[in-house]
N, C-alpha and C. Protein backbone atom coordinates (compact mmCIF):
# COMPACT_ATOMS: atom_id res chain seq x y z
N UNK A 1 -21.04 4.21 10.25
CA UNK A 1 -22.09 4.27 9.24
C UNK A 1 -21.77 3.34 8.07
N UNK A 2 -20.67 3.12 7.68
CA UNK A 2 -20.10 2.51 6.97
C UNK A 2 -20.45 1.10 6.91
N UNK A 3 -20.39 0.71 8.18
CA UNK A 3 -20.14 -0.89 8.56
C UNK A 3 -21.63 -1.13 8.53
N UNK A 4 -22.69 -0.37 8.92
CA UNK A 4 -24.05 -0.68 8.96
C UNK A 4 -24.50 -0.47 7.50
N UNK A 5 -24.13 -0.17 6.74
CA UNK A 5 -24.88 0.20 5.45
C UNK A 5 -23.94 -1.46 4.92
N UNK A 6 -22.60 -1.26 5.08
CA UNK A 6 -21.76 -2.73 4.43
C UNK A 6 -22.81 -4.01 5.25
N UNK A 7 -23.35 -3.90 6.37
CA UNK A 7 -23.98 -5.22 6.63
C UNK A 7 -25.96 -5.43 6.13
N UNK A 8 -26.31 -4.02 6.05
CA UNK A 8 -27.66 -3.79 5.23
C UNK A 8 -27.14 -4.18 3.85
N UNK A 9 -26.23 -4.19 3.40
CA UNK A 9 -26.24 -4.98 1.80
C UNK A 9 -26.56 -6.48 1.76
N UNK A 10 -25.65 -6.88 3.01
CA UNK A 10 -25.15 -8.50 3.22
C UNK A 10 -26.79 -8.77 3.43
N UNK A 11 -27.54 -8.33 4.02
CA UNK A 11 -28.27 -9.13 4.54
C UNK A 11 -29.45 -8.93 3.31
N UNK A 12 -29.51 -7.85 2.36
CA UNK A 12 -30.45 -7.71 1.35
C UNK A 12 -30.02 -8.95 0.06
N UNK A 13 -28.79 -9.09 0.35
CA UNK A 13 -28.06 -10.55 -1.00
C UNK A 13 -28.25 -11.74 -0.42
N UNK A 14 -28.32 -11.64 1.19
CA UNK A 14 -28.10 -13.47 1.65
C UNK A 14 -28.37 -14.16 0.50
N UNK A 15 -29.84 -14.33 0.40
CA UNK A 15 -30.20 -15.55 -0.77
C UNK A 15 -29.77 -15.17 -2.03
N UNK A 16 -29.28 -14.62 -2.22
CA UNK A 16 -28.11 -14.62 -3.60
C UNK A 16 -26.95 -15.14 -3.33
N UNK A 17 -26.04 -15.69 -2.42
CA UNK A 17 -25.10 -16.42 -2.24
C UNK A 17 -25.11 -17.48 -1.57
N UNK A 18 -24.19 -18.35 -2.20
CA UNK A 18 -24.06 -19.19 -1.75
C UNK A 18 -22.27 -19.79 -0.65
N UNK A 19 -22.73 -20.47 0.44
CA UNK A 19 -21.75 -20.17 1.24
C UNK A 19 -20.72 -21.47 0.54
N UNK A 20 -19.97 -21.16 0.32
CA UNK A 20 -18.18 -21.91 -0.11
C UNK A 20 -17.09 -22.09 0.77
N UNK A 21 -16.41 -23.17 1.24
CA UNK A 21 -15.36 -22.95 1.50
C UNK A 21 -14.76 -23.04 0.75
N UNK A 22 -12.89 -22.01 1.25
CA UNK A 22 -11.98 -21.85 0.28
C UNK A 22 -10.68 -21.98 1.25
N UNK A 23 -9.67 -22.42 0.68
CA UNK A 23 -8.60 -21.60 1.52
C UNK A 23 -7.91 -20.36 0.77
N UNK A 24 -7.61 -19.75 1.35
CA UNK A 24 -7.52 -17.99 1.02
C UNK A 24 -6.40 -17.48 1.52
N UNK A 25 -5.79 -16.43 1.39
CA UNK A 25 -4.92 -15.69 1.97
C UNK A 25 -6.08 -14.66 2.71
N UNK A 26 -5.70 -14.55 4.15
CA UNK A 26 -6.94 -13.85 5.14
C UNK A 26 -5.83 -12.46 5.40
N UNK A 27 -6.33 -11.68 5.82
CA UNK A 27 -6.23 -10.47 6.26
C UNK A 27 -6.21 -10.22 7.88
N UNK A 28 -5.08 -10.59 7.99
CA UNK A 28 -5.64 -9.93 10.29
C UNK A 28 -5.47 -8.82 10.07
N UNK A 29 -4.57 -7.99 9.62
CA UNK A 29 -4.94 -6.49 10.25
C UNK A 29 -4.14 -5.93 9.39
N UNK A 30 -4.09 -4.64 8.75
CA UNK A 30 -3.87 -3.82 7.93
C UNK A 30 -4.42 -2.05 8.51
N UNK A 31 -3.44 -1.49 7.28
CA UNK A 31 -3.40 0.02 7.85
C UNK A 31 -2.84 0.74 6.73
N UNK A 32 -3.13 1.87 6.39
CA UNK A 32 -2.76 2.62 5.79
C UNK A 32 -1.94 4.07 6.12
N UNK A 33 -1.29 4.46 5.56
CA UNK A 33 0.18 5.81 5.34
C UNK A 33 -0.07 6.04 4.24
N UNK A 34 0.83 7.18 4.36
CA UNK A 34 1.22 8.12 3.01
C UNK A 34 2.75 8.31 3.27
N UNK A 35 3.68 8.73 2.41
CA UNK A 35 4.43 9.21 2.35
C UNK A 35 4.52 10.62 0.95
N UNK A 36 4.97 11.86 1.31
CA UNK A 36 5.68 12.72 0.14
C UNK A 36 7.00 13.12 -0.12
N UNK A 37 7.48 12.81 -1.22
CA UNK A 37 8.20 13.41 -1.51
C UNK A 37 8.53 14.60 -2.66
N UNK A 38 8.62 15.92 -1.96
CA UNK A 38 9.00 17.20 -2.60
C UNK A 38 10.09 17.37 -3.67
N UNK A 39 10.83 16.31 -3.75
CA UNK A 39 11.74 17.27 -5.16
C UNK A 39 12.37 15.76 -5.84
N UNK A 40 12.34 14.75 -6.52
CA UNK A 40 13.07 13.94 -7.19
C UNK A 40 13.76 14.49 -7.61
N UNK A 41 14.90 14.39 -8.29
CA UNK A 41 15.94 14.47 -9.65
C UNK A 41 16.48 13.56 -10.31
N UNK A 42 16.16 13.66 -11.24
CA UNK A 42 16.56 12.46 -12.69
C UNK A 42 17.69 13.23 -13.33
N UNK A 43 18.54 12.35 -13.77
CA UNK A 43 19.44 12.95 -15.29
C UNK A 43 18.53 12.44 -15.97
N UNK A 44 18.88 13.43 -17.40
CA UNK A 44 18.07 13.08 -18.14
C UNK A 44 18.76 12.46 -19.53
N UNK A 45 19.87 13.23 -19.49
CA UNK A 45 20.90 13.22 -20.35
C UNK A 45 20.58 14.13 -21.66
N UNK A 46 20.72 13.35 -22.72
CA UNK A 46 20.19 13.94 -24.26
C UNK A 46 18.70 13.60 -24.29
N UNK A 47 17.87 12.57 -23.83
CA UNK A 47 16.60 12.68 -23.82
C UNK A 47 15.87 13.87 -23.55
N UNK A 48 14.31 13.25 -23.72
CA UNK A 48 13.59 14.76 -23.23
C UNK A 48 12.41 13.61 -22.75
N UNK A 49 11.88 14.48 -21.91
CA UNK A 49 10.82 13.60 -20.94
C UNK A 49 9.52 13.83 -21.77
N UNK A 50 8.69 12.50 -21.43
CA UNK A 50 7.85 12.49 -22.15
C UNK A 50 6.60 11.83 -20.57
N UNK A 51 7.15 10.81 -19.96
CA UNK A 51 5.84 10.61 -19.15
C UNK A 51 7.01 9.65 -17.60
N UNK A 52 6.23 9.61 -16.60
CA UNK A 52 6.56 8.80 -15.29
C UNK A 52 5.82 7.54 -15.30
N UNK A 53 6.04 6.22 -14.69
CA UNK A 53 5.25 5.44 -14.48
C UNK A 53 6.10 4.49 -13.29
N UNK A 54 4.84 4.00 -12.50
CA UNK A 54 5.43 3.45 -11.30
C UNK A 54 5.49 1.98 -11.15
N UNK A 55 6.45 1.28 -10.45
CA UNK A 55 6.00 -0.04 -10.20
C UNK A 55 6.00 -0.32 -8.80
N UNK A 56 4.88 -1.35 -8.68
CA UNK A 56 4.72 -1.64 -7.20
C UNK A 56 5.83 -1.72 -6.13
N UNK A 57 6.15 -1.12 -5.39
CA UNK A 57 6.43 -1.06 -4.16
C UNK A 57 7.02 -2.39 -3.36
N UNK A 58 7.60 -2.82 -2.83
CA UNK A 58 8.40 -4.35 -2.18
C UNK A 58 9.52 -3.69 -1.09
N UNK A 59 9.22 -4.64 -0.45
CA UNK A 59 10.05 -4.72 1.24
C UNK A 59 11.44 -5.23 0.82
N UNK A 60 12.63 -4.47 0.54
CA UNK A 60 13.52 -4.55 0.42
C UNK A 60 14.23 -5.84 1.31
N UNK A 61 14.65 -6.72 0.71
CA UNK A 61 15.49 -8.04 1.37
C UNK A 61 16.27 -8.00 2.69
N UNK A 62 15.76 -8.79 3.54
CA UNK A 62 16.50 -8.64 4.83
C UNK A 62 16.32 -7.24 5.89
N UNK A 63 15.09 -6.67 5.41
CA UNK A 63 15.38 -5.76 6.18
C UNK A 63 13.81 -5.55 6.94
N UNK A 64 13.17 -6.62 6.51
CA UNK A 64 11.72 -6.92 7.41
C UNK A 64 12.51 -7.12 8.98
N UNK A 65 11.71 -7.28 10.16
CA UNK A 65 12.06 -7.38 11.78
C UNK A 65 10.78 -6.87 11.88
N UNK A 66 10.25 -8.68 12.71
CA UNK A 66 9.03 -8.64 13.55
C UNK A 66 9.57 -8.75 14.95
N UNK A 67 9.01 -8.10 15.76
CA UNK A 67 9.63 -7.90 17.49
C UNK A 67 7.85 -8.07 18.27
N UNK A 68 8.19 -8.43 19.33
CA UNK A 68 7.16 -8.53 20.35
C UNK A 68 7.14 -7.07 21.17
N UNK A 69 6.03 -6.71 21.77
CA UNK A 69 5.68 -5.51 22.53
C UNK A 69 5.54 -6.15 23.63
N UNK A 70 6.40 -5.36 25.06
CA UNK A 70 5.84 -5.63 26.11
C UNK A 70 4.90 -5.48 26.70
N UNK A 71 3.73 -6.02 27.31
CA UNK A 71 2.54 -5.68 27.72
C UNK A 71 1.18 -5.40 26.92
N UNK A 72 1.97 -5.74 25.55
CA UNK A 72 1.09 -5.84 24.41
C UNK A 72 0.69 -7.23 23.82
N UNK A 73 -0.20 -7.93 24.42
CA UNK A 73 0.03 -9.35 23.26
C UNK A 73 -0.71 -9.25 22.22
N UNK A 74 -0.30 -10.69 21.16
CA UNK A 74 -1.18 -10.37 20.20
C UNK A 74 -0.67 -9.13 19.24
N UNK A 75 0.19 -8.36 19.33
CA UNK A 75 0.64 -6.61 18.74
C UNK A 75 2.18 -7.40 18.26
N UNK A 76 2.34 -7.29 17.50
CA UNK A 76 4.17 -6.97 17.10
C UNK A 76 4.38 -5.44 16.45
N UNK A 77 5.48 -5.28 17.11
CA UNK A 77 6.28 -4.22 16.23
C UNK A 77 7.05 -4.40 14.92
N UNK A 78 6.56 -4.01 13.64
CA UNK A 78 7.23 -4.05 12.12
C UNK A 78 7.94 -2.91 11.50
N UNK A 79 9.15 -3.74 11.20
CA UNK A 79 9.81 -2.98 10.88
C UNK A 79 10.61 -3.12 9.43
N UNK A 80 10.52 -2.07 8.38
CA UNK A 80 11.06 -2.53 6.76
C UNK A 80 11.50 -1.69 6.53
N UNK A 81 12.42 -1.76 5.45
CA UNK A 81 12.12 -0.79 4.13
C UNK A 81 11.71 -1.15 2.55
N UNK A 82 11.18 -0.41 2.43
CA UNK A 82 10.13 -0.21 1.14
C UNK A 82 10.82 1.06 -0.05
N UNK A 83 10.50 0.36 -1.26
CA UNK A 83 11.74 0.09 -2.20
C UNK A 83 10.62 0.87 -3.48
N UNK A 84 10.56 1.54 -4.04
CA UNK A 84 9.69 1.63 -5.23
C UNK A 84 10.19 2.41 -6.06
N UNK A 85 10.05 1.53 -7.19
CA UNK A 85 10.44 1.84 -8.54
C UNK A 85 10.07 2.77 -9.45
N UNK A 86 10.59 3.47 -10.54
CA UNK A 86 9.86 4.10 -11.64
C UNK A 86 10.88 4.25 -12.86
N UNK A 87 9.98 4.75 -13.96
CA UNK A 87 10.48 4.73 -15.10
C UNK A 87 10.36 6.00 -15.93
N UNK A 88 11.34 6.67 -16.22
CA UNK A 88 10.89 7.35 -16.51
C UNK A 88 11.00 7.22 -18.34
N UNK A 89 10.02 7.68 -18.96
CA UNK A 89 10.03 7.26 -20.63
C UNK A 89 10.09 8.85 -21.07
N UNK A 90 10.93 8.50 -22.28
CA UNK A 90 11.83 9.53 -23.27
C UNK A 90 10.28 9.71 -24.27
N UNK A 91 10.46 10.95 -24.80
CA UNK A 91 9.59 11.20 -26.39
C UNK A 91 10.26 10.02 -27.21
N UNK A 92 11.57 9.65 -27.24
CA UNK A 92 11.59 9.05 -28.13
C UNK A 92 11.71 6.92 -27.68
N UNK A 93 11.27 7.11 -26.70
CA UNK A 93 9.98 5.40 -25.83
C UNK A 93 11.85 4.92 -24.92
N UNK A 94 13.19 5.48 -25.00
CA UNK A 94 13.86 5.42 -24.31
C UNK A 94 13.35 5.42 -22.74
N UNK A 95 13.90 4.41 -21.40
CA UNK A 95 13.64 4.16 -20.20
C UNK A 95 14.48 4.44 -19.13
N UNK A 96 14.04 5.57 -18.75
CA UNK A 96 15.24 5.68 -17.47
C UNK A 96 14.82 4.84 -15.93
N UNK A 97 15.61 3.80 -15.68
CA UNK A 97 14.97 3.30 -14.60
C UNK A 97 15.21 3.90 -13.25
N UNK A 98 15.03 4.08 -12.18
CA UNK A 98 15.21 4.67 -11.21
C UNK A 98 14.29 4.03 -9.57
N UNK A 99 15.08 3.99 -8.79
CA UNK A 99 13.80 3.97 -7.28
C UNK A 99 13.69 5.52 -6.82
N UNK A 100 12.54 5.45 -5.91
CA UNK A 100 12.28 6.74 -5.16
C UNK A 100 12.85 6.65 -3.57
N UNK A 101 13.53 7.51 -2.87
CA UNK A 101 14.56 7.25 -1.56
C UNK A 101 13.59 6.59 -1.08
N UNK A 102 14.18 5.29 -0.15
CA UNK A 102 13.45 4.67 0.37
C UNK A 102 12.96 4.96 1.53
N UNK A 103 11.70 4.07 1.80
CA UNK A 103 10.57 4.41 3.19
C UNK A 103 11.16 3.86 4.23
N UNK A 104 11.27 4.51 5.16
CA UNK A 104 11.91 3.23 6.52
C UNK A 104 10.27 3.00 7.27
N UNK A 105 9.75 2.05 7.41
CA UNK A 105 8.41 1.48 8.53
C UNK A 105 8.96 1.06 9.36
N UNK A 106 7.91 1.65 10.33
CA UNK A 106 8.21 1.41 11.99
C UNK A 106 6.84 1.24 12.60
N UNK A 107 5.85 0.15 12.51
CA UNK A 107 4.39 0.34 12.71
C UNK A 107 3.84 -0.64 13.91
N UNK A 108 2.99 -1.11 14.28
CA UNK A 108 2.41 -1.52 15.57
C UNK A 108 1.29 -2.69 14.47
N UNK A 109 1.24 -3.76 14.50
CA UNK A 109 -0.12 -4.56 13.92
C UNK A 109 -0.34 -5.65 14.59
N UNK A 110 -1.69 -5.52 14.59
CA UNK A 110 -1.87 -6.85 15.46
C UNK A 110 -1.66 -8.07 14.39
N UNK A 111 -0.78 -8.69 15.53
CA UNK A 111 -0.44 -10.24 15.24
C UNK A 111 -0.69 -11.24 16.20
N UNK A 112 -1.70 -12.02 15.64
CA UNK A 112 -2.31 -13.10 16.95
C UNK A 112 -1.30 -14.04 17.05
N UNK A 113 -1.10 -14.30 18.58
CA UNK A 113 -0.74 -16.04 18.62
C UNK A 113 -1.11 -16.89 17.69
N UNK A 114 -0.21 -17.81 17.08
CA UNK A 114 -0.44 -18.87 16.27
C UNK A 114 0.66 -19.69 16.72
N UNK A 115 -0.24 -21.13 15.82
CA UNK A 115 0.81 -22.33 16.16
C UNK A 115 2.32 -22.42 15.58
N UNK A 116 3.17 -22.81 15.93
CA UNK A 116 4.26 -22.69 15.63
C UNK A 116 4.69 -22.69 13.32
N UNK A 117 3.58 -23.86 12.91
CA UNK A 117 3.92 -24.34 11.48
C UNK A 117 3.27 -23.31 11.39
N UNK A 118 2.16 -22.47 11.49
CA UNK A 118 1.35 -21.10 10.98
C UNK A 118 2.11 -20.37 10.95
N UNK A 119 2.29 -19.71 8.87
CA UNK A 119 2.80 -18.49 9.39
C UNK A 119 2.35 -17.13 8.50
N UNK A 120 2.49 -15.89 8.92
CA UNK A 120 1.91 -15.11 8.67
C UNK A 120 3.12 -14.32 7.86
N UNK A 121 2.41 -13.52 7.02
CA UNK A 121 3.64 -12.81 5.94
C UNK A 121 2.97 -11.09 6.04
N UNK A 122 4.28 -10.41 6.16
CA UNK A 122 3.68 -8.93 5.84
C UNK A 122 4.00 -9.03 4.39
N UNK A 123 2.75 -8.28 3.89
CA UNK A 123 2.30 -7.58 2.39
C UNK A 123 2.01 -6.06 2.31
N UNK A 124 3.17 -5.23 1.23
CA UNK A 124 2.67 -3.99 1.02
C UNK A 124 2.51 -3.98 -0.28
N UNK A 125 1.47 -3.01 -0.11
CA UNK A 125 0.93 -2.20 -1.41
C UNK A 125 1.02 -0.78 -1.64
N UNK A 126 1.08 -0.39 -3.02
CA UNK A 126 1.67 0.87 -2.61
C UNK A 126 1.03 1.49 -4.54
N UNK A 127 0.17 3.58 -4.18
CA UNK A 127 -0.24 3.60 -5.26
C UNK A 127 0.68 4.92 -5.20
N UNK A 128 1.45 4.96 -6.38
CA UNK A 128 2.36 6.62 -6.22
C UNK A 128 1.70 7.28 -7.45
N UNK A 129 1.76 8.68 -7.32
CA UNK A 129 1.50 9.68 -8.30
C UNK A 129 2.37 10.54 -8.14
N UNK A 130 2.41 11.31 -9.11
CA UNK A 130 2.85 13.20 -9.22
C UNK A 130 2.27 13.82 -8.88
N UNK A 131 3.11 14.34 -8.36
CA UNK A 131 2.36 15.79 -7.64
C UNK A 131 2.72 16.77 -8.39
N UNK A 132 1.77 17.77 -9.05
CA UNK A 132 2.20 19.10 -10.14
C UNK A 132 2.61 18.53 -11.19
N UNK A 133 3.37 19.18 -12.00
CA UNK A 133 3.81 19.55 -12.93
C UNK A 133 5.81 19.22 -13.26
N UNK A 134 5.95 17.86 -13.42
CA UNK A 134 7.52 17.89 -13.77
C UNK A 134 8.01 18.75 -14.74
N UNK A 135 9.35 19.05 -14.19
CA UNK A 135 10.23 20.53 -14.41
C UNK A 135 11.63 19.71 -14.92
N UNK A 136 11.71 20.18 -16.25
CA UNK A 136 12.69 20.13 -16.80
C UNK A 136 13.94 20.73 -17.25
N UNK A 137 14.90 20.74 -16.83
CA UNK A 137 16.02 22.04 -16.60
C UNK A 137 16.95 21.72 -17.00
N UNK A 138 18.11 21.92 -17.62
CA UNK A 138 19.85 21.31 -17.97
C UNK A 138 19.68 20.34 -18.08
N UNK A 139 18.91 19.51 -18.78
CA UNK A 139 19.09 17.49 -19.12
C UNK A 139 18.53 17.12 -17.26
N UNK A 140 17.77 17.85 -16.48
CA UNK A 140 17.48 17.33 -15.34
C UNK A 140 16.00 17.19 -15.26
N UNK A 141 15.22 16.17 -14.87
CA UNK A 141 13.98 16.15 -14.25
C UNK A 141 13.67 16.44 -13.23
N UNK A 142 13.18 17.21 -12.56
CA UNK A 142 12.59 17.46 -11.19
C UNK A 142 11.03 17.26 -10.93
N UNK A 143 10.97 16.49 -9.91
CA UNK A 143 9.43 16.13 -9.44
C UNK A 143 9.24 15.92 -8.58
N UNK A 144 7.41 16.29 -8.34
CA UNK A 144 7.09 16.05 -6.56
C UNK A 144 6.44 14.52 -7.19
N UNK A 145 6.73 13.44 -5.66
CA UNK A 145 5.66 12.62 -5.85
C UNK A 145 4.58 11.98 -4.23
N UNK A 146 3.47 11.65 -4.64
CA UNK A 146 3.04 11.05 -3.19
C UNK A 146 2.70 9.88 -3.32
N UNK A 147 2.48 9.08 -2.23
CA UNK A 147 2.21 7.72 -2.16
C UNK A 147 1.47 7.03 -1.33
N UNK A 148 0.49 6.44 -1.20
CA UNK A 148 -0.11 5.82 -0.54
C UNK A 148 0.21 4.45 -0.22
N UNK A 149 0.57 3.85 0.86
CA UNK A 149 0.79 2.89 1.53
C UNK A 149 -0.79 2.13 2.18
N UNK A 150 -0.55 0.80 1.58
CA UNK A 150 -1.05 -0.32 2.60
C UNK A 150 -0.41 -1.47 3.01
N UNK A 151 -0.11 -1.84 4.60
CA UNK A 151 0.42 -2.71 5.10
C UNK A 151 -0.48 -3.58 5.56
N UNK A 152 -0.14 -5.07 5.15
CA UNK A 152 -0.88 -5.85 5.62
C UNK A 152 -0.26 -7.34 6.24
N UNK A 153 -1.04 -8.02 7.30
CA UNK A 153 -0.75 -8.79 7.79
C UNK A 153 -1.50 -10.10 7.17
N UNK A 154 -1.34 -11.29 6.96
CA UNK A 154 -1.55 -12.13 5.98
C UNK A 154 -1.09 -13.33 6.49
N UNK A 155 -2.38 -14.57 6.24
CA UNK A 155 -2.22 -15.63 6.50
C UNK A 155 -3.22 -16.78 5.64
N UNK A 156 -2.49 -17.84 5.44
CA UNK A 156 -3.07 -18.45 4.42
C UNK A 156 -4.02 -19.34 5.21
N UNK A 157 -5.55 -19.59 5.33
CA UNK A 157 -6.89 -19.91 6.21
C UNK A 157 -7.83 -20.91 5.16
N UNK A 158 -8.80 -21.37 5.67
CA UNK A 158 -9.41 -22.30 5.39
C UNK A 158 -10.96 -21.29 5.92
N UNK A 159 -11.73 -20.48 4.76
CA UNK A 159 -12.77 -19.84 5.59
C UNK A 159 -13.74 -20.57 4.72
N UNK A 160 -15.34 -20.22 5.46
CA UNK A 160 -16.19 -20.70 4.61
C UNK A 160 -16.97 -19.13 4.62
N UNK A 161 -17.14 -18.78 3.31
CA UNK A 161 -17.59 -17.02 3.12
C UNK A 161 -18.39 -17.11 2.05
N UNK A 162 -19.46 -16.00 2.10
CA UNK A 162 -20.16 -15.51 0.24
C UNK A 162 -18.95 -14.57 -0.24
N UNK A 163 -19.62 -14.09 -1.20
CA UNK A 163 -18.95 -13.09 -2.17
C UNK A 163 -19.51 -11.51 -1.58
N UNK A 164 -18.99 -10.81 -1.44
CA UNK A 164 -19.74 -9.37 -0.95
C UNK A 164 -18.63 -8.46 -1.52
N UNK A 165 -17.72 -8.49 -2.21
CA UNK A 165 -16.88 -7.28 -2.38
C UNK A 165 -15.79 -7.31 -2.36
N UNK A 166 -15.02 -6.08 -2.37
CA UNK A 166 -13.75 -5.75 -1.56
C UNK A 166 -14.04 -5.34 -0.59
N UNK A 167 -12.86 -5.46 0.67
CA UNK A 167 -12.63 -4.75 2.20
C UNK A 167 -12.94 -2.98 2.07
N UNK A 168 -13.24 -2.48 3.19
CA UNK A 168 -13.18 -0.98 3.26
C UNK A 168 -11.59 -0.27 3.15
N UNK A 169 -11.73 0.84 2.83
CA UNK A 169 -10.18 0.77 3.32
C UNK A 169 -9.96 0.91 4.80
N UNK A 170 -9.02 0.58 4.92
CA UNK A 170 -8.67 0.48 6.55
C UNK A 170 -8.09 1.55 7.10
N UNK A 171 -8.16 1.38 8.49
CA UNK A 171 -7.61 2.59 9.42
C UNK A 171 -6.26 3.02 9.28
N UNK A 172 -6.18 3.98 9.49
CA UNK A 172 -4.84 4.81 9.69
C UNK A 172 -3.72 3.82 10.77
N UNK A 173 -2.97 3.50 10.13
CA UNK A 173 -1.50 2.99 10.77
C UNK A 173 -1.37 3.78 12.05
N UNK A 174 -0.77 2.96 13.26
CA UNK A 174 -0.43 2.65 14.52
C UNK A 174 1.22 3.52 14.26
N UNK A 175 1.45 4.88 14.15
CA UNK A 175 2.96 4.82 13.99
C UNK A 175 3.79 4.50 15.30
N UNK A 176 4.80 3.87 15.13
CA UNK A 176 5.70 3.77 16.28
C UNK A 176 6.55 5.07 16.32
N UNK A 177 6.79 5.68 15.20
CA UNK A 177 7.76 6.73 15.20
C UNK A 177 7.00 7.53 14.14
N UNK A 178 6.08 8.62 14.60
CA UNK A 178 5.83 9.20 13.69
C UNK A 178 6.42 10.03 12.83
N UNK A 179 6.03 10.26 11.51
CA UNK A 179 6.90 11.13 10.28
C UNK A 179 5.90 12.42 9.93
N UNK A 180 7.09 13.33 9.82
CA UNK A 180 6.17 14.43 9.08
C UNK A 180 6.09 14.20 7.67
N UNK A 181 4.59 14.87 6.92
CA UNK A 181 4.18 14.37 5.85
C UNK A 181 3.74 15.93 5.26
N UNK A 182 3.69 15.65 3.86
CA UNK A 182 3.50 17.62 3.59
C UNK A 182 2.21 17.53 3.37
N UNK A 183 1.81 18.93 3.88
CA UNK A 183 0.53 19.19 4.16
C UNK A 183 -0.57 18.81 3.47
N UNK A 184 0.12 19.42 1.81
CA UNK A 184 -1.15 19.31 0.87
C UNK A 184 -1.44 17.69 0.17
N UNK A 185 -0.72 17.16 0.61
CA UNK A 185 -0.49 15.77 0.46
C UNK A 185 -1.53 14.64 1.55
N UNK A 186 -1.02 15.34 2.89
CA UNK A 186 -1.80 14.63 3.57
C UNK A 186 -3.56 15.17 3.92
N UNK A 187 -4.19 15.83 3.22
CA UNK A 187 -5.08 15.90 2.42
C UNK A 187 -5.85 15.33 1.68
N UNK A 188 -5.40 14.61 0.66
CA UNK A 188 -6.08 14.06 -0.52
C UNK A 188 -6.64 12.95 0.14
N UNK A 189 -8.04 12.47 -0.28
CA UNK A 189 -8.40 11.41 -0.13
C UNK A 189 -7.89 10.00 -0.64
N UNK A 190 -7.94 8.85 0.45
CA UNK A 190 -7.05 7.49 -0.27
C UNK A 190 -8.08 7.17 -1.71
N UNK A 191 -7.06 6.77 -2.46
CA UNK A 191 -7.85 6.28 -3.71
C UNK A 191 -8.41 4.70 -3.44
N UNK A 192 -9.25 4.43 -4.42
CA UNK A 192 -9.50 2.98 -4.78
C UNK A 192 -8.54 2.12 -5.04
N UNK A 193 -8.01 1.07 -4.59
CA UNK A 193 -6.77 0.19 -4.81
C UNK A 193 -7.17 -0.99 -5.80
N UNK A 194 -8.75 -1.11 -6.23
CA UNK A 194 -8.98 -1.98 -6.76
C UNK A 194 -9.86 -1.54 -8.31
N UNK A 195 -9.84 -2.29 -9.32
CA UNK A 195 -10.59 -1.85 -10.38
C UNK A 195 -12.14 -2.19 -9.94
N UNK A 196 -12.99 -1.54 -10.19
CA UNK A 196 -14.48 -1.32 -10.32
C UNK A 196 -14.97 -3.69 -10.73
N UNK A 197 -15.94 -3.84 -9.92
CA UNK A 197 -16.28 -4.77 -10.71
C UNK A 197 -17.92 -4.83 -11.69
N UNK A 198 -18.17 -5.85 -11.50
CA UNK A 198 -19.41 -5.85 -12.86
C UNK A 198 -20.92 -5.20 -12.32
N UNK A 199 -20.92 -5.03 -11.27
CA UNK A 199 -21.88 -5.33 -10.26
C UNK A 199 -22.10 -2.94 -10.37
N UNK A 200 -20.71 -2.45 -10.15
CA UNK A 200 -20.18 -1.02 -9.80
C UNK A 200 -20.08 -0.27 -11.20
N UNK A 201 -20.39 -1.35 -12.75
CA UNK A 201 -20.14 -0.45 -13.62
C UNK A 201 -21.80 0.05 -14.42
């Protein structure tokens, strides 16, 4: 329903756009995860907590591995870990820096044949929140947090396109090794990854 209402737009704007080529970073295939985690712990020391804030998410160095599937072409198996940061800020604007234990990925994406100089890069994105209410105890922070994952496959193209938007979000990730995820977590609907544009306000 989605895709028919996304192409009843396209075809109500045609003559409002005009077609451009560009070269672009293209999208072959992407997928979305979650991960939760139930209990952080921070020292806190003599501070006192005042707020969390996250920074984007990155594939920890050397530890990407693209592999071929047998009987699969076109598919590689990906494999990372994913690294994400936070901060936690004092009442008095003091920064505790910290990562959250890292994600191990183990996922399935299609990756087309290409020419040898073509090359394609995995890209993640990643939106974390709190979950509840952080708990403060003996100079310790305790917190739930969850996270939404997007993996993407990426190649730099020469398209000729209008303007129509952002992408939908995409399908649920191919796990190679699936993970358990906590319940009330895997629940929530994926958020918006992008700010609203002029057109949506």
């Amino acid at each position: 329903m989605k895709d028919l209402d996304l192409s009843k737009t396209m075809q109500e704007n045609e003559e409002e756009y005009e077609d451009v080529c560009i070269i672009a970073d293209k999208v072959f295939a992407s997928c979305q995860q979650r991960k939760c985690f139930s209990e952080i712990e921070v020292d806190l020391g003599d501070k006192t907590f005042k707020d969390i804030k996250f920074k984007p998410g990155f594939i920890v160095p050397n530890t990407l591995v693209i592999m071929d599937i047998e009987n699969q072409p076109n598919f590689r198996r990906v494999k990372f870990t994913l690294r994400i940061p936070f901060e936690i800020i004092s009442t008095k604007g003091n920064i505790i820096k910290g990562f959250l234990p890292d994600i191990y990925k183990d996922v399935i994406l299609f990756m087309p044949d290409a020419r040898d100089e073509f090359q394609f890069r995995i890209v993640v994105e990643t939106s974390s929140e709190v979950l509840g209410e952080p708990i403060e105890t003996d100079s310790k922070l305790t917190f739930a947090v969850g996270v939404f994952i997007i993996t993407k496959v990426v190649g730099t193209v020469q398209l000729l396109i209008p303007t129509y938007g952002y992408c939908p979000v995409p399908d649920p990730c191919t796990e190679f090794s699936p993970e358990d995820l906590c319940d009330e977590f895997d629940d929530k609907p994926f958020p918006d990854f992008f700010p609203p544009q002029f057109e949506d306000i």
